[in-house]
C-alpha atoms as a PDB file:
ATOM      1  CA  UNK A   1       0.000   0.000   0.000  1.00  0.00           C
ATOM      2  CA  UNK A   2       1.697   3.551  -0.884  1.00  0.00           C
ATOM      3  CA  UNK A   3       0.586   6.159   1.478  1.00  0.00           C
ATOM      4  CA  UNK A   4       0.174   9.733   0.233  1.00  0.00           C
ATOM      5  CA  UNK A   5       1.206  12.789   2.319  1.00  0.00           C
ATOM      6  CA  UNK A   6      -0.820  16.146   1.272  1.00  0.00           C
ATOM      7  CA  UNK A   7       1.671  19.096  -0.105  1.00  0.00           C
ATOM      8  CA  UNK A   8       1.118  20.619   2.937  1.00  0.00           C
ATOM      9  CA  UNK A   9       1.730  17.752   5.317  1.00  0.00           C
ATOM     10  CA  UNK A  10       5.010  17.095   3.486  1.00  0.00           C
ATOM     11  CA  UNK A  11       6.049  20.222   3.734  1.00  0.00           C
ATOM     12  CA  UNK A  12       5.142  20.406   7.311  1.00  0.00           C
ATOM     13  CA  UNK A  13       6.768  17.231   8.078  1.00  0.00           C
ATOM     14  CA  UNK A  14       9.924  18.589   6.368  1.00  0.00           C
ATOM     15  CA  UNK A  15       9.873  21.898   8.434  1.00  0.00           C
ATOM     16  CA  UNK A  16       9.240  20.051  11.792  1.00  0.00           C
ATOM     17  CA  UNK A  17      12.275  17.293  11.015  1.00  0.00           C
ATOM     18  CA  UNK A  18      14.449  20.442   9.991  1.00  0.00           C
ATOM     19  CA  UNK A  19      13.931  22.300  13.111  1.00  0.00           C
ATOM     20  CA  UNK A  20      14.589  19.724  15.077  1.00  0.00           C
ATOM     21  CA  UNK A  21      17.396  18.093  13.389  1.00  0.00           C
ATOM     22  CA  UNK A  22      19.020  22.070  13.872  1.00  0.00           C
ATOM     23  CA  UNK A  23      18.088  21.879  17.822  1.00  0.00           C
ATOM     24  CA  UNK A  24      20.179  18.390  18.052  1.00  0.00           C
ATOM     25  CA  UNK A  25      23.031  19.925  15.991  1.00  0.00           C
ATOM     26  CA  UNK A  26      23.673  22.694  18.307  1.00  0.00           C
ATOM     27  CA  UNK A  27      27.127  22.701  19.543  1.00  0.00           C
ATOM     28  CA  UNK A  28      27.783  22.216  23.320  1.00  0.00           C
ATOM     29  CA  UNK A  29      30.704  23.320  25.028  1.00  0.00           C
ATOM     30  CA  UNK A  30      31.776  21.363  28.062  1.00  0.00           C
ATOM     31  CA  UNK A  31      33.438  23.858  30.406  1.00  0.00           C
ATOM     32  CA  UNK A  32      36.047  22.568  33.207  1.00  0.00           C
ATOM     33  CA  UNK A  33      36.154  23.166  36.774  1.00  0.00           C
ATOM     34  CA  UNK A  34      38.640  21.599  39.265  1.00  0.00           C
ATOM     35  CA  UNK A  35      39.460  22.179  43.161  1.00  0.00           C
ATOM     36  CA  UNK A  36      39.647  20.712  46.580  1.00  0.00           C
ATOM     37  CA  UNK A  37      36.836  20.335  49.292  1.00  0.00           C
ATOM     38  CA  UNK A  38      36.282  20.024  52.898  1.00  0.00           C
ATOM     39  CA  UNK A  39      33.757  17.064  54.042  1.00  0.00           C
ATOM     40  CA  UNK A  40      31.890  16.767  57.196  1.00  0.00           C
ATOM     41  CA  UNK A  41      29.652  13.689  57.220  1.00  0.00           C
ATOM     42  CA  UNK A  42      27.711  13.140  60.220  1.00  0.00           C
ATOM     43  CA  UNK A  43      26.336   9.869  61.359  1.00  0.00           C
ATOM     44  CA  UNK A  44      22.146   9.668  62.266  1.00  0.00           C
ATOM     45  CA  UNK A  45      19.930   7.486  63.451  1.00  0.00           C
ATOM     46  CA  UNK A  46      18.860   4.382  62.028  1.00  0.00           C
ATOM     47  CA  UNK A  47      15.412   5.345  60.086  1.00  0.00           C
ATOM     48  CA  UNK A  48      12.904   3.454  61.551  1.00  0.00           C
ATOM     49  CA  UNK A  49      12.384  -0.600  61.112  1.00  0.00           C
ATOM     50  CA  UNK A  50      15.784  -0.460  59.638  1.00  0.00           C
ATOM     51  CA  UNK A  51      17.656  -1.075  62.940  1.00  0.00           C
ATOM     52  CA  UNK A  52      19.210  -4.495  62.688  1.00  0.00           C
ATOM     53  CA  UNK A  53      20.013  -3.685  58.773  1.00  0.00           C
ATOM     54  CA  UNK A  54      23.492  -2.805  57.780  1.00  0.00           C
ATOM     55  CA  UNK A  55      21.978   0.208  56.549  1.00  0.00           C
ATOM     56  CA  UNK A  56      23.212   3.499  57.431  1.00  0.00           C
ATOM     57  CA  UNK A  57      22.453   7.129  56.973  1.00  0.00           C
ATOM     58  CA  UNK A  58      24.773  10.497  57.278  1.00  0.00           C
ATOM     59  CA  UNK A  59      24.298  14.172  56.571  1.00  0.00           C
ATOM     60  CA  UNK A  60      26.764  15.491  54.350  1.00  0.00           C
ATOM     61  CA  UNK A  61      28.236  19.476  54.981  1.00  0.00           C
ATOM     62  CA  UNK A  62      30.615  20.595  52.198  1.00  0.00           C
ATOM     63  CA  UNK A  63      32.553  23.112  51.229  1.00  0.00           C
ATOM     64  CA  UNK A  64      34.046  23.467  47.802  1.00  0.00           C
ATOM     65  CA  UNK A  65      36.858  26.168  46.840  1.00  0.00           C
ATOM     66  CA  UNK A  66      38.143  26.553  43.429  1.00  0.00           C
ATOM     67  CA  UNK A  67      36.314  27.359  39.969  1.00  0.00           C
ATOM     68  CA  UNK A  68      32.793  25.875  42.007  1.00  0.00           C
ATOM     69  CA  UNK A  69      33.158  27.927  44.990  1.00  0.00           C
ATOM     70  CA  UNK A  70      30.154  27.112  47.723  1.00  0.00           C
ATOM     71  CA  UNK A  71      28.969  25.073  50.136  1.00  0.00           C
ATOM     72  CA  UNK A  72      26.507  21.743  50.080  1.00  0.00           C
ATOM     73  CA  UNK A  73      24.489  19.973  52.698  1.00  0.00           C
ATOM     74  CA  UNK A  74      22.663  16.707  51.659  1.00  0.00           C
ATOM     75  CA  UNK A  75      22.216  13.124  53.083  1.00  0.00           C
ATOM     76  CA  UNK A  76      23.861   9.754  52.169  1.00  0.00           C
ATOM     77  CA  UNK A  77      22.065   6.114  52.674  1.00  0.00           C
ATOM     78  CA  UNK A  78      24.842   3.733  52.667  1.00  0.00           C
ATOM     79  CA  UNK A  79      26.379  -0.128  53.145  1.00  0.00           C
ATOM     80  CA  UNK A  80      28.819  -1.883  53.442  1.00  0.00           C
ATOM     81  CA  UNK A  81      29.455  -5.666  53.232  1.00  0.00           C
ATOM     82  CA  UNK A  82      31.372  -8.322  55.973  1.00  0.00           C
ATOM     83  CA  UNK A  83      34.011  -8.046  52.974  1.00  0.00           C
ATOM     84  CA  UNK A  84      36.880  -5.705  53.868  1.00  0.00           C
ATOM     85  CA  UNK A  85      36.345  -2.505  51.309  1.00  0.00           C
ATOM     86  CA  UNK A  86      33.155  -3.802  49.430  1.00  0.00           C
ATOM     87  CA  UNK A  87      29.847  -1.757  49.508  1.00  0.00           C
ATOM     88  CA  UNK A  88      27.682   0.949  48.414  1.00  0.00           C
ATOM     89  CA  UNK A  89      26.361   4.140  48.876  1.00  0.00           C
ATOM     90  CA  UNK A  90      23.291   6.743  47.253  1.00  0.00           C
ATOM     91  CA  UNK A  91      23.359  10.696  47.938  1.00  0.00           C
ATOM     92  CA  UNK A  92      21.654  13.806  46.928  1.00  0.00           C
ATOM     93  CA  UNK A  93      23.629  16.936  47.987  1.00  0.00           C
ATOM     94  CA  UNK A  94      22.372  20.460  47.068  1.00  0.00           C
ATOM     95  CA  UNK A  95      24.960  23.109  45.933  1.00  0.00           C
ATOM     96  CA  UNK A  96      24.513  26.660  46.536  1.00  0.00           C
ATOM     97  CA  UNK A  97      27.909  28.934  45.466  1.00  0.00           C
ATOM     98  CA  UNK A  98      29.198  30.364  42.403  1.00  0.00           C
ATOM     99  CA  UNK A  99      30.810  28.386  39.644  1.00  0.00           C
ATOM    100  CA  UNK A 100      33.029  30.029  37.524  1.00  0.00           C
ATOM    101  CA  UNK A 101      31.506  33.495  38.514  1.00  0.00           C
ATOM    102  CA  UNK A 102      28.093  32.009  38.279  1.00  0.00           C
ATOM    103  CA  UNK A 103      25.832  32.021  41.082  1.00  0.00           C
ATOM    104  CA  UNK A 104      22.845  29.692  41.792  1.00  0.00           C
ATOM    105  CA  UNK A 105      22.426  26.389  43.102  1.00  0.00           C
ATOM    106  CA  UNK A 106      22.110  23.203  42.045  1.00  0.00           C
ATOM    107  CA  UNK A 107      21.632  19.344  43.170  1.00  0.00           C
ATOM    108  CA  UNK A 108      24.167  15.932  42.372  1.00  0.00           C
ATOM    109  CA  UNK A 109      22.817  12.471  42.776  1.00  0.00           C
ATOM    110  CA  UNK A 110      25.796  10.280  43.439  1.00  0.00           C
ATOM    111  CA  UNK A 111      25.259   6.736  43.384  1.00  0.00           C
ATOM    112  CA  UNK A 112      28.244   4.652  44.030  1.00  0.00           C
ATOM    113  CA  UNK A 113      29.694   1.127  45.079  1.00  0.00           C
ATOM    114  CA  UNK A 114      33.228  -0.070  46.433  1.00  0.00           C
ATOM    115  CA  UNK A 115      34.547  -3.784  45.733  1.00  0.00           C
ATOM    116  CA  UNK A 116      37.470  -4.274  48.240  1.00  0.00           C
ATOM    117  CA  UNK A 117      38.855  -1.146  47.997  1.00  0.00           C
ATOM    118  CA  UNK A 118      38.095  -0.483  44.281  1.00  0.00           C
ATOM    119  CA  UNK A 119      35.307   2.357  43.981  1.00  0.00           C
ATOM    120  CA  UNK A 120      32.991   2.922  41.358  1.00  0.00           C
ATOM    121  CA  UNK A 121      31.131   6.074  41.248  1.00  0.00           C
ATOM    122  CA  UNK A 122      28.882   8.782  39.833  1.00  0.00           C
ATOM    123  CA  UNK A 123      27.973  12.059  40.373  1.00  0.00           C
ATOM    124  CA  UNK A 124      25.568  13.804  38.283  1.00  0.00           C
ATOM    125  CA  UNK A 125      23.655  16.800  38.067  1.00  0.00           C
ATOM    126  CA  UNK A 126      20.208  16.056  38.842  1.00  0.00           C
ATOM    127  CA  UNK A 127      18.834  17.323  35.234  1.00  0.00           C
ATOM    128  CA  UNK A 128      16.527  21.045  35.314  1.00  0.00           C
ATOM    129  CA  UNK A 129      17.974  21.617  39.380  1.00  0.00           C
ATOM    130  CA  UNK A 130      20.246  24.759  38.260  1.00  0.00           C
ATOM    131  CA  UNK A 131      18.698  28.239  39.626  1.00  0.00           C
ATOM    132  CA  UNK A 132      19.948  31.499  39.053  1.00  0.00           C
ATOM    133  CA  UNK A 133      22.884  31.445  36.850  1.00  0.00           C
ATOM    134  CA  UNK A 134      22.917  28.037  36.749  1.00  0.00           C
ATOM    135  CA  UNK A 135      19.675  27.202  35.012  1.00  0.00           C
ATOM    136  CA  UNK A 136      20.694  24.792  32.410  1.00  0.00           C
ATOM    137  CA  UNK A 137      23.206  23.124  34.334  1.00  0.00           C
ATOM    138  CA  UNK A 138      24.247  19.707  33.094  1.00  0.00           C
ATOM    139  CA  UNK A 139      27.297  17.585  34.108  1.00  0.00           C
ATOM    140  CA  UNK A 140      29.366  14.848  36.003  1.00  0.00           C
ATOM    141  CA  UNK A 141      31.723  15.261  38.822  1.00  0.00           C
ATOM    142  CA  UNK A 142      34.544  12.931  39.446  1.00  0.00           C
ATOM    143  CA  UNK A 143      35.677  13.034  43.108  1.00  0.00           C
ATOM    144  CA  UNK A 144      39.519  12.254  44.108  1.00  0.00           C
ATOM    145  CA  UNK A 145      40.916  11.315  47.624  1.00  0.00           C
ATOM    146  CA  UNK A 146      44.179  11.327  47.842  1.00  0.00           C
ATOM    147  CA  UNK A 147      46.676   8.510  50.309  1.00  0.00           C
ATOM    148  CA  UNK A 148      46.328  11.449  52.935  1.00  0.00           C
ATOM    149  CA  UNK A 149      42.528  11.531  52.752  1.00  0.00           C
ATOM    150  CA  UNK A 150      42.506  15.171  50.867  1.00  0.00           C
ATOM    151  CA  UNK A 151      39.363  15.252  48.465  1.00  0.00           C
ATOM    152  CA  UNK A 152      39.554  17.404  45.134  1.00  0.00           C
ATOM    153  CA  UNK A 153      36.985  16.926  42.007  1.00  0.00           C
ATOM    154  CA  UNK A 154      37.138  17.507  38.760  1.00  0.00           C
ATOM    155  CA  UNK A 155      34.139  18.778  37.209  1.00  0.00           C
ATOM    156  CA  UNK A 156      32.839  18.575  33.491  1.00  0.00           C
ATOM    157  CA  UNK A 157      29.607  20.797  32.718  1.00  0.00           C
ATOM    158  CA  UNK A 158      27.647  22.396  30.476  1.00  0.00           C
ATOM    159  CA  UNK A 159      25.619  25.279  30.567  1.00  0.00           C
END
């Protein structure tokens, strides 16, 4: 069977697959940000029924200093196993600061696990959670602790 588009659905179909083949094409820049951080995390209470499960929660207070200069407060559930150095951990921290002379706020979901010793980790903006400045925000962080236990990231981002 051969199907037959009207002139004007044709040329409607052409405009709409034009315009939106342009809006994919635009060009992206992916800006760099790097620095250090200070970490507080702060053990609390079991939530409730979850007692007797390995199952842990923290508040997280940070400070970041570099191109993302600001502070974050946010809460971690986490795990670990009766293997030395093997678990897992989920977070959502919320950023307020300025990065790279932007100011706003934003939130990272980090999801991550740890087999013996060996992490494995992400942390990504939570997509449409810039404000200010930051509206648009998009991007992963890659976190770094160093032998002495210092913590700088690395962050890729586009706005």
């Amino acid at each position: 069977m051969h199907v037959r588009f009207p002139r004007t659905a044709a040329i409607i179909l052409t405009l709409a697959l034009t315009t939106a083949a342009q809006a994919n094409s635009k060009e992206t820049t992916i800006m760099h940000a790097s620095g250090d951080f200070d970490v507080k995390m702060t053990p609390q209470p079991a939530t409730p029924g979850l007692e007797a499960t390995s199952i842990g929660r923290q508040t997280i207070d940070k400070h970041f200093h570099g191109d993302l200069d600001g502070s974050s407060q946010g809460e971690m559930v986490a795990t670990m196993t009766e293997t030395q150095g093997s678990g897992a951990y989920v977070a959502l921290e919320r950023v307020t600061g300025t990065l790279h002379g932007k100011r706003g706020s934003f939130t990272f979901v980090h999801s991550a696990t740890m087999h013996r010793g060996v992490p494995d980790w992400s942390v990504q903006v939570v997509p449409d959670s810039g404000t200010g400045e930051l509206v648009g925000l998009s991007g992963a962080m890659v976190i770094h602790i160093d032998d002495k236990g210092k913590h700088t990231y690395t962050f890729d981002y586009a706005l």
